[in-house]
C-alpha atoms as a PDB file:
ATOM      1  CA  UNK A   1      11.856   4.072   6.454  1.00  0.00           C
ATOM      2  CA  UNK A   2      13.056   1.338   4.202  1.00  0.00           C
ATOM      3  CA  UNK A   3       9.686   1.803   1.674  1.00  0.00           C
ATOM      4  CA  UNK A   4      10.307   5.346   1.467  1.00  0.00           C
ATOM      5  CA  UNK A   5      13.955   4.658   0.389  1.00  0.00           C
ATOM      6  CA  UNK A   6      12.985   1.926  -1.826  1.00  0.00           C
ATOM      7  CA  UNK A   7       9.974   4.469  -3.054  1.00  0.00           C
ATOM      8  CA  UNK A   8      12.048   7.441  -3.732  1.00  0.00           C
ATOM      9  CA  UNK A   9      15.108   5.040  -5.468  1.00  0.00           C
ATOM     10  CA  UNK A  10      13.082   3.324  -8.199  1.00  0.00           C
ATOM     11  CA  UNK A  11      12.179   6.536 -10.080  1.00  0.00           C
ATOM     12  CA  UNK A  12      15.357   8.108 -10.008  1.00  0.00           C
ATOM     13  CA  UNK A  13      16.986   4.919 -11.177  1.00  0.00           C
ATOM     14  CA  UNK A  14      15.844   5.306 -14.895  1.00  0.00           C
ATOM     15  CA  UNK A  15      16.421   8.936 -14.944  1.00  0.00           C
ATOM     16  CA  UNK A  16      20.085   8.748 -14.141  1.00  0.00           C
ATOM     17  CA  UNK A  17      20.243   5.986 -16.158  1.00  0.00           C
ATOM     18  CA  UNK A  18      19.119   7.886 -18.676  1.00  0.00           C
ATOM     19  CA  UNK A  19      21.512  10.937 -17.881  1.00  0.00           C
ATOM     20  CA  UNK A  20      24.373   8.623 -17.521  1.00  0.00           C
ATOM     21  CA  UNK A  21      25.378   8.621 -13.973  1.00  0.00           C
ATOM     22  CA  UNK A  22      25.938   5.842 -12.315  1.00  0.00           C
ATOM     23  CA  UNK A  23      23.247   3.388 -10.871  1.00  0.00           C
ATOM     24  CA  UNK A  24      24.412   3.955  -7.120  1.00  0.00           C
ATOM     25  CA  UNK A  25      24.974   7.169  -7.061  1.00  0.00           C
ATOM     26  CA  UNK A  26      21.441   8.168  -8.548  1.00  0.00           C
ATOM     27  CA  UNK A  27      20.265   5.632  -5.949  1.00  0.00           C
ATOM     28  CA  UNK A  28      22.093   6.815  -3.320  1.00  0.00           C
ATOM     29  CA  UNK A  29      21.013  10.159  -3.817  1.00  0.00           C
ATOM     30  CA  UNK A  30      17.446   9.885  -3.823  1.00  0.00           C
ATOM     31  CA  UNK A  31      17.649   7.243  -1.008  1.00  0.00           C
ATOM     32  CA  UNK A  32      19.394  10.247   0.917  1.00  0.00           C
ATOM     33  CA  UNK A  33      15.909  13.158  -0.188  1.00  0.00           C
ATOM     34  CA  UNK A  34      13.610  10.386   0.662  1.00  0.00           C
ATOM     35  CA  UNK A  35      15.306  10.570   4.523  1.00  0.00           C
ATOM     36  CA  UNK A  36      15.672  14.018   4.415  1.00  0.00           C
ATOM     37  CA  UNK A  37      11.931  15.049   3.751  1.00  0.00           C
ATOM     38  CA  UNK A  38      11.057  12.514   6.590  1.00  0.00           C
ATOM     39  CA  UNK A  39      13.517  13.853   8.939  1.00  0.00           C
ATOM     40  CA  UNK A  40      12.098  17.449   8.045  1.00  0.00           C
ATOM     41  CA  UNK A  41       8.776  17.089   8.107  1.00  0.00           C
ATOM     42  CA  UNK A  42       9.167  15.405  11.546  1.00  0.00           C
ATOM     43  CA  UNK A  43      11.482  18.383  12.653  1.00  0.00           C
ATOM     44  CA  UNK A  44       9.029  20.731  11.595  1.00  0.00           C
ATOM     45  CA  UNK A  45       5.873  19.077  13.636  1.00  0.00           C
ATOM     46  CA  UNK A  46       7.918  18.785  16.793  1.00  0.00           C
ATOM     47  CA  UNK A  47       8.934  21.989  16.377  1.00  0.00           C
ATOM     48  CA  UNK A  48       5.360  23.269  16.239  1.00  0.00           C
ATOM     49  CA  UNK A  49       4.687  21.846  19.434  1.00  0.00           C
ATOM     50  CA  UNK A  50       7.212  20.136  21.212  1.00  0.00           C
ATOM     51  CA  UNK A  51       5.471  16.438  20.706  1.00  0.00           C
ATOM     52  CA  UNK A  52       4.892  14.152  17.451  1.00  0.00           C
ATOM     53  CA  UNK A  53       1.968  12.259  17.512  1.00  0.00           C
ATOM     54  CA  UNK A  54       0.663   9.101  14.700  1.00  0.00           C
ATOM     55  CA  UNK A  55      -0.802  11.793  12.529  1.00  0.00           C
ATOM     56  CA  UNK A  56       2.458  13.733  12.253  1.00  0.00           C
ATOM     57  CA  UNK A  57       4.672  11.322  11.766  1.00  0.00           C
ATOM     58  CA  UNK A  58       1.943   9.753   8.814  1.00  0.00           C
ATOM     59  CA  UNK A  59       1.802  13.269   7.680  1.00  0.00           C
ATOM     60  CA  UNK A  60       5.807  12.859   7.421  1.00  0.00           C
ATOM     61  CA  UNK A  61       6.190  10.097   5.826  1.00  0.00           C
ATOM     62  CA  UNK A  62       2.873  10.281   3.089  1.00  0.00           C
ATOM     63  CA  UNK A  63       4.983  13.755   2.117  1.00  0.00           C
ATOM     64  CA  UNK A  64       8.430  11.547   0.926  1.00  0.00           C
ATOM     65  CA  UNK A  65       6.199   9.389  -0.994  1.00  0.00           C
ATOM     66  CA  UNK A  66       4.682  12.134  -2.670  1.00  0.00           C
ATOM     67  CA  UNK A  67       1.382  12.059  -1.731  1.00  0.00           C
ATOM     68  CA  UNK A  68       0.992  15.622   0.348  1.00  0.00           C
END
């Protein structure tokens, strides 16, 4: 969880930098998407049916980091 934080902060660092808003509350924002989209995409699979398994949770987690 702590690379998908770290993953999601770095880009949205410079951009709010840019946009003048504070460092750590740009960081803190996109700390707090990169957990959400986890947290929802894990939500959604047990939800589906009623179990997570490895490729779930990878499914989760390769879905914060943009890659699905």
């Amino acid at each position: 969880m702590v690379a998908v934080v770290v993953a999601s902060v770095m880009g949205t660092i410079g951009a709010g930098a840019i946009m003048g808003i504070e460092l750590w509350k740009s960081a803190s924002m996109a700390a707090i998407l990169g957990v959400a989209i986890v947290l929802e995409g894990l939500a959604r699979a047990y939800i589906t049916d009623g179990k997570l398994d490895a490729d779930e949770i990878n499914e989760s987690f390769s879905k914060a980091n943009g890659k699905k």
